[in-house]
Protein backbone atom coordinates (compact mmCIF):
# COMPACT_ATOMS: atom_id res chain seq x y z
CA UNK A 1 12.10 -9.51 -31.86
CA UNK A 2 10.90 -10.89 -35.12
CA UNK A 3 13.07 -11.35 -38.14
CA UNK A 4 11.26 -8.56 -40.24
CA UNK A 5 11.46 -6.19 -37.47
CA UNK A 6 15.31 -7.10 -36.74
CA UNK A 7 15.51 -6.37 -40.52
CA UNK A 8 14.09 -2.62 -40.47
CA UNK A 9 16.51 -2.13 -37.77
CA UNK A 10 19.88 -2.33 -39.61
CA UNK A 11 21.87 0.88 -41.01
CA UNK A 12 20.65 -0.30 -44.85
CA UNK A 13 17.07 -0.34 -43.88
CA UNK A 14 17.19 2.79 -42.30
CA UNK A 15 19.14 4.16 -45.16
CA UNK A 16 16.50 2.56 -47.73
CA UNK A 17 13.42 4.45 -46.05
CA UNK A 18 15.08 7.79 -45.88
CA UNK A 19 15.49 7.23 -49.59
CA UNK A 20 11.85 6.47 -49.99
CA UNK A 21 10.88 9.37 -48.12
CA UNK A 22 13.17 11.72 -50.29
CA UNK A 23 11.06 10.13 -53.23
CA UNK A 24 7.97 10.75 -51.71
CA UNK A 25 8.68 14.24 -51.71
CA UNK A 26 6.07 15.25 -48.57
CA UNK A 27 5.49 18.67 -46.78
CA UNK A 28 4.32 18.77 -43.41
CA UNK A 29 1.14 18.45 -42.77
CA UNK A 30 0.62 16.19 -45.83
CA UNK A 31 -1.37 13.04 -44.98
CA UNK A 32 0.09 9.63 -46.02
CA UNK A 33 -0.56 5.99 -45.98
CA UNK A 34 2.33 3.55 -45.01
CA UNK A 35 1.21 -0.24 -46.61
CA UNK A 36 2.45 -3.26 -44.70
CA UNK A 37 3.44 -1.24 -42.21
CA UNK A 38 5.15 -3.84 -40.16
CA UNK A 39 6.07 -2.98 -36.41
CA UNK A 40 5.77 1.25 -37.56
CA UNK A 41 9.16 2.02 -38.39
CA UNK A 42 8.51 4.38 -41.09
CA UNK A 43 5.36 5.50 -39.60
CA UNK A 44 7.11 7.07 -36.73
CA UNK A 45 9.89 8.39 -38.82
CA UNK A 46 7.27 10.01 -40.94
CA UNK A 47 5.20 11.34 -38.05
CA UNK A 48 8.84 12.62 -36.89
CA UNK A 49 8.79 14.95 -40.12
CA UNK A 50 5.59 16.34 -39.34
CA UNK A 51 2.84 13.85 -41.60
CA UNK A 52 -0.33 12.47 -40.92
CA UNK A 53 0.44 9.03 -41.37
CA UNK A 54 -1.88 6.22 -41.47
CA UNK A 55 -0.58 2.52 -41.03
CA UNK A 56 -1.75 -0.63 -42.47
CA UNK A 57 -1.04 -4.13 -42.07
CA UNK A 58 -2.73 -7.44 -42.79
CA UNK A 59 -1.21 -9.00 -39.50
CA UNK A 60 -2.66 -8.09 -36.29
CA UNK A 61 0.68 -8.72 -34.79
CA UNK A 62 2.26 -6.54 -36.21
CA UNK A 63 -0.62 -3.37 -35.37
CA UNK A 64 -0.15 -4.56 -32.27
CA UNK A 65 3.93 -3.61 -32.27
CA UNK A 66 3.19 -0.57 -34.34
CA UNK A 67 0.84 0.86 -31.94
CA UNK A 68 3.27 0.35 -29.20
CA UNK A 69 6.09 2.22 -30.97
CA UNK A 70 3.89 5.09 -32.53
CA UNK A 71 0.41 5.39 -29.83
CA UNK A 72 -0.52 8.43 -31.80
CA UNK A 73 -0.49 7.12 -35.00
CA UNK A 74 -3.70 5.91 -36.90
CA UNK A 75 -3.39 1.68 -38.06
CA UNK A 76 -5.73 -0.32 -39.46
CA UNK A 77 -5.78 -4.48 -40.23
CA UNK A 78 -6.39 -4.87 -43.62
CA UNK A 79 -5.35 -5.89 -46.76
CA UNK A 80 -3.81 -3.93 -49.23
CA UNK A 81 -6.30 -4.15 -51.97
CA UNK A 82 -8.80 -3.25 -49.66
CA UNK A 83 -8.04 -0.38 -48.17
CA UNK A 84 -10.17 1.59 -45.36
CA UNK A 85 -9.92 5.32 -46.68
CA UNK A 86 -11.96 7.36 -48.67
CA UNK A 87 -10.90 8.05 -52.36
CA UNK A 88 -8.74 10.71 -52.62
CA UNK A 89 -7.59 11.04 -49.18
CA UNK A 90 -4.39 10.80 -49.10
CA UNK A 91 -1.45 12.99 -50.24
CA UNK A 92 1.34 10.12 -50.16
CA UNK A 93 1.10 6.00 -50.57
CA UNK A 94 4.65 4.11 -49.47
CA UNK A 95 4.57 0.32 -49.98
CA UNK A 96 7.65 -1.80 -49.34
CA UNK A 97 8.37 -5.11 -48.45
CA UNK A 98 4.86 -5.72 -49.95
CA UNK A 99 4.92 -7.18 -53.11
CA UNK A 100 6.98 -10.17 -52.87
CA UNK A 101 4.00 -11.78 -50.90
CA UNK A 102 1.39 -10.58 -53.76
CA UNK A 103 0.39 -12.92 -56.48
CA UNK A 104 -0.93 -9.69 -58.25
CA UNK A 105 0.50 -6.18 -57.81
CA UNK A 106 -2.46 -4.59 -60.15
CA UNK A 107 -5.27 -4.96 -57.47
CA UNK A 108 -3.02 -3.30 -54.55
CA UNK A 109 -1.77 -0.28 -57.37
CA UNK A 110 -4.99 0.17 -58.65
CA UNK A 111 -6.37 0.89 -54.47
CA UNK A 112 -3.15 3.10 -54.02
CA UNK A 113 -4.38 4.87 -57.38
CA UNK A 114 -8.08 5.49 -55.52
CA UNK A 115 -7.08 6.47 -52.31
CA UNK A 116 -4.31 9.50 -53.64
CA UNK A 117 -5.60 12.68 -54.44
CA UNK A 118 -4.64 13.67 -58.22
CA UNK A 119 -1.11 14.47 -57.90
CA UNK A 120 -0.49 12.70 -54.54
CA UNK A 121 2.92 10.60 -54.51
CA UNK A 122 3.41 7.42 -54.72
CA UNK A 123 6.71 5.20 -54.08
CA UNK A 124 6.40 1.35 -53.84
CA UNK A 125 9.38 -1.28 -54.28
CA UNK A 126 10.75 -3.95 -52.68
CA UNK A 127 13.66 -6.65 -52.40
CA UNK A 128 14.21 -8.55 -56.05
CA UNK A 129 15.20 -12.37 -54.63
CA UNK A 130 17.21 -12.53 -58.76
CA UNK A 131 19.69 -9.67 -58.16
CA UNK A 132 20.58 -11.15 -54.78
CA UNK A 133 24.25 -11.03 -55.10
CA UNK A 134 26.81 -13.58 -52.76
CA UNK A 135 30.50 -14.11 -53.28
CA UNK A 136 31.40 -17.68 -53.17
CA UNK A 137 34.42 -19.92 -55.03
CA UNK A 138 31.57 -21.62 -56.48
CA UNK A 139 29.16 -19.22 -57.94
CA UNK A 140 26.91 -21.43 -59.80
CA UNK A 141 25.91 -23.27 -56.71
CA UNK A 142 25.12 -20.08 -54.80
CA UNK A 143 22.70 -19.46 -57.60
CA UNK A 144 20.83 -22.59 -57.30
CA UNK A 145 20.78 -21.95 -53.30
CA UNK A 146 19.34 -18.27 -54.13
CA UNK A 147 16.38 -20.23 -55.97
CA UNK A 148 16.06 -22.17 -52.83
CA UNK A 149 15.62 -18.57 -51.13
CA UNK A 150 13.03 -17.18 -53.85
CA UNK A 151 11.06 -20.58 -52.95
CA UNK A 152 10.21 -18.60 -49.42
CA UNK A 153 8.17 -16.31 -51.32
CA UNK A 154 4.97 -15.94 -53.42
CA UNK A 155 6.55 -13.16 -56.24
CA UNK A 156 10.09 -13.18 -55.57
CA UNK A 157 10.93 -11.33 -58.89
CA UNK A 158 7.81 -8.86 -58.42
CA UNK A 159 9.34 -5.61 -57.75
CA UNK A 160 11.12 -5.53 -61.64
CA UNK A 161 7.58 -5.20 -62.74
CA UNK A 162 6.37 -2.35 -60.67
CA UNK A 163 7.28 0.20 -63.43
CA UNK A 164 4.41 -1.46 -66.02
CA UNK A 165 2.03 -1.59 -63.40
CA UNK A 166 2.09 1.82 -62.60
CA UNK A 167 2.03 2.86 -66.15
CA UNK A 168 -0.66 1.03 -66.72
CA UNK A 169 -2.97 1.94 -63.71
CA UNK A 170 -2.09 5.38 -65.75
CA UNK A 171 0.27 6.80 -63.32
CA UNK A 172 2.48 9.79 -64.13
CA UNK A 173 5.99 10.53 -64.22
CA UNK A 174 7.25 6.69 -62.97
CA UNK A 175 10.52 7.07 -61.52
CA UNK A 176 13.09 4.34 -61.28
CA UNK A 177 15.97 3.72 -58.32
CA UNK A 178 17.66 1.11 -56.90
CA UNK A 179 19.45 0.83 -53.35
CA UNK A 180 21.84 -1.19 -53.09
CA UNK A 181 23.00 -2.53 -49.32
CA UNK A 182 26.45 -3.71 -48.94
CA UNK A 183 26.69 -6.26 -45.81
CA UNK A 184 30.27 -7.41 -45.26
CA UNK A 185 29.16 -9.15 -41.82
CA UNK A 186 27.87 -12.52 -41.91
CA UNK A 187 26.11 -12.89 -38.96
CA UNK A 188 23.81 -10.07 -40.72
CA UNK A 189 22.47 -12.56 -43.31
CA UNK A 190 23.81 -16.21 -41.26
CA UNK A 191 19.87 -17.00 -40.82
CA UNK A 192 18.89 -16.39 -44.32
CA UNK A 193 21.81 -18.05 -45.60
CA UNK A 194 20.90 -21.33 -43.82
CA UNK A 195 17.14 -20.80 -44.91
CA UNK A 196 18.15 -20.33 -48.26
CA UNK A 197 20.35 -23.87 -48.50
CA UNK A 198 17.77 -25.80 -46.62
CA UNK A 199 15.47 -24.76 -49.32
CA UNK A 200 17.30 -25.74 -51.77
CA UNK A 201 18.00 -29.05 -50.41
CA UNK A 202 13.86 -29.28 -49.45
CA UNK A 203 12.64 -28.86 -53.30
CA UNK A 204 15.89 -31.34 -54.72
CA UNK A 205 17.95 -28.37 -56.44
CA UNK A 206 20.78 -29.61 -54.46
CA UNK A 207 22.41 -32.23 -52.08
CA UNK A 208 22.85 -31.68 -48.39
CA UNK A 209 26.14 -32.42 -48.61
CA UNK A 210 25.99 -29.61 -51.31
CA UNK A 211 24.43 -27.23 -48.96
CA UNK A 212 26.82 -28.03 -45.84
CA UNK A 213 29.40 -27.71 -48.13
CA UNK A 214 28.54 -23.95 -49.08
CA UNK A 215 27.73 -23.44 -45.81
CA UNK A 216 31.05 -23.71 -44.23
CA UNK A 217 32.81 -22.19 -47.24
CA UNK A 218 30.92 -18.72 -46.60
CA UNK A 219 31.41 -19.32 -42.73
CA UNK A 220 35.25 -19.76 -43.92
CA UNK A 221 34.82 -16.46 -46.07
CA UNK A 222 33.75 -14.76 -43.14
CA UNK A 223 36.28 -15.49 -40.61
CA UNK A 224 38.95 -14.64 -43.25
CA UNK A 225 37.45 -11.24 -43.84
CA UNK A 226 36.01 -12.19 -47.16
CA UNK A 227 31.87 -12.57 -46.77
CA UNK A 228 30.34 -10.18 -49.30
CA UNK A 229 26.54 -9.71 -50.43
CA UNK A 230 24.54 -7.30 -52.44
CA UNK A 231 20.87 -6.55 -51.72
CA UNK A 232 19.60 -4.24 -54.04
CA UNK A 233 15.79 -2.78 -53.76
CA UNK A 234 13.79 -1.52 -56.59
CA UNK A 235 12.13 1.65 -55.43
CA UNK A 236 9.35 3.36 -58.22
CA UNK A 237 8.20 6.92 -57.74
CA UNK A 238 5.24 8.26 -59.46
CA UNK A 239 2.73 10.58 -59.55
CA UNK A 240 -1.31 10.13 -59.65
């Protein structure tokens, strides 16, 4: 199982879509677009409540999965600033985990903005890497090794400008939440932690002894009961 599907499979992601699907606001029957799609979580828990949903993905891979878990769902490969509907077609557009990989959210908004019908729904958002919170006796280094994380990804700060973007592609009624997931178990985030320091270490923000050091601190934190993190993710709601 890969690491983004492992992701979508913990109580916070789960809890994170059914807030995006609150925001999304849908009656059944109502067709809607689900934008790096991944392995078709969401698209079979929105085909559960009765939608016509349409997946996309830019990785053939992942299709693949989503086809497997949803066979009656429509997918397509592409790219999300190049989408294969006609304008107007849809009644919903949901785009997460998306725009950390963009250089550019204004191309993939302004193809969301064609494909909705006026006064289809929109909610887009994503993971900000810069609110990532970790406890840690030595706070300023866990913010350098957080940099190391953000170094993973194209936009890692993209999602805190997803509220402009909208305005400006003249959407209506923009709508601002956050989600925040508490994870108290370290084995939850152990990969990403160790990603994150080796990072760091790779583009010289810190030593490896510096790394190994925090390392075994938050493994300590952990086995004392301590380990805490914060993800929050920015969802925005509007309206075409």
């Amino acid at each position: 199982m890969s690491f983004p599907e492992r992701s979508e499979e913990r109580p916070g992601a789960a809890e994170l879509r059914a807030a995006s699907y609150r925001l999304l606001g849908l009656q059944r029957g109502a067709t809607c677009i689900d934008v790096a799609c991944g392995a078709g979580h969401a698209v079979a828990e929105l085909a559960r409540k009765g939608l016509k949903v349409t997946g996309i993905d830019a990785d053939p891979d992942a299709v693949e999965a989503a086809r497997e878990r949803v066979p009656a769902a429509m997918f397509h490969v592409a790219h999300s600033d190049d989408l294969p509907l006609a304008d107007g077609s849809m009644d919903g557009y949901r785009a997460m985990r998306l725009f950390h990989l963009l250089e550019d959210p204004a191309p993939t908004i302004a193809e969301a903005h064609r494909v909705l019908r006026p006064g289809g729904r929109i909610v887009v958002g994503g993971l900000d890497y810069g609110f990532v919170m970790i406890t840690s006796a030595d706070q300023d280094l866990t913010d350098v090794i957080r940099l190391g994380l953000e170094s993973h990804t194209v936009s890692p700060r993209a999602t805190r400008t997803l509220r402009e973007v909208l305005l400006d592609a003249k959407f209506q009624d923009v709508e601002v939440v956050v989600h925040t997931e508490v994870i108290t178990d370290h084995q939850q985030l152990a990969p990403q932690l160790r990603a994150a320091a080796t990072a760091a270490v790779d583009e010289a923000l810190i030593t490896k002894e510096d790394a190994d050091t925090w390392l075994t601190e938050q493994a300590t934190r952990a086995r004392h009961g301590h380990f805490l993190a914060a993800i929050p993710t920015i969802l925005v709601a509007a309206r075409r």
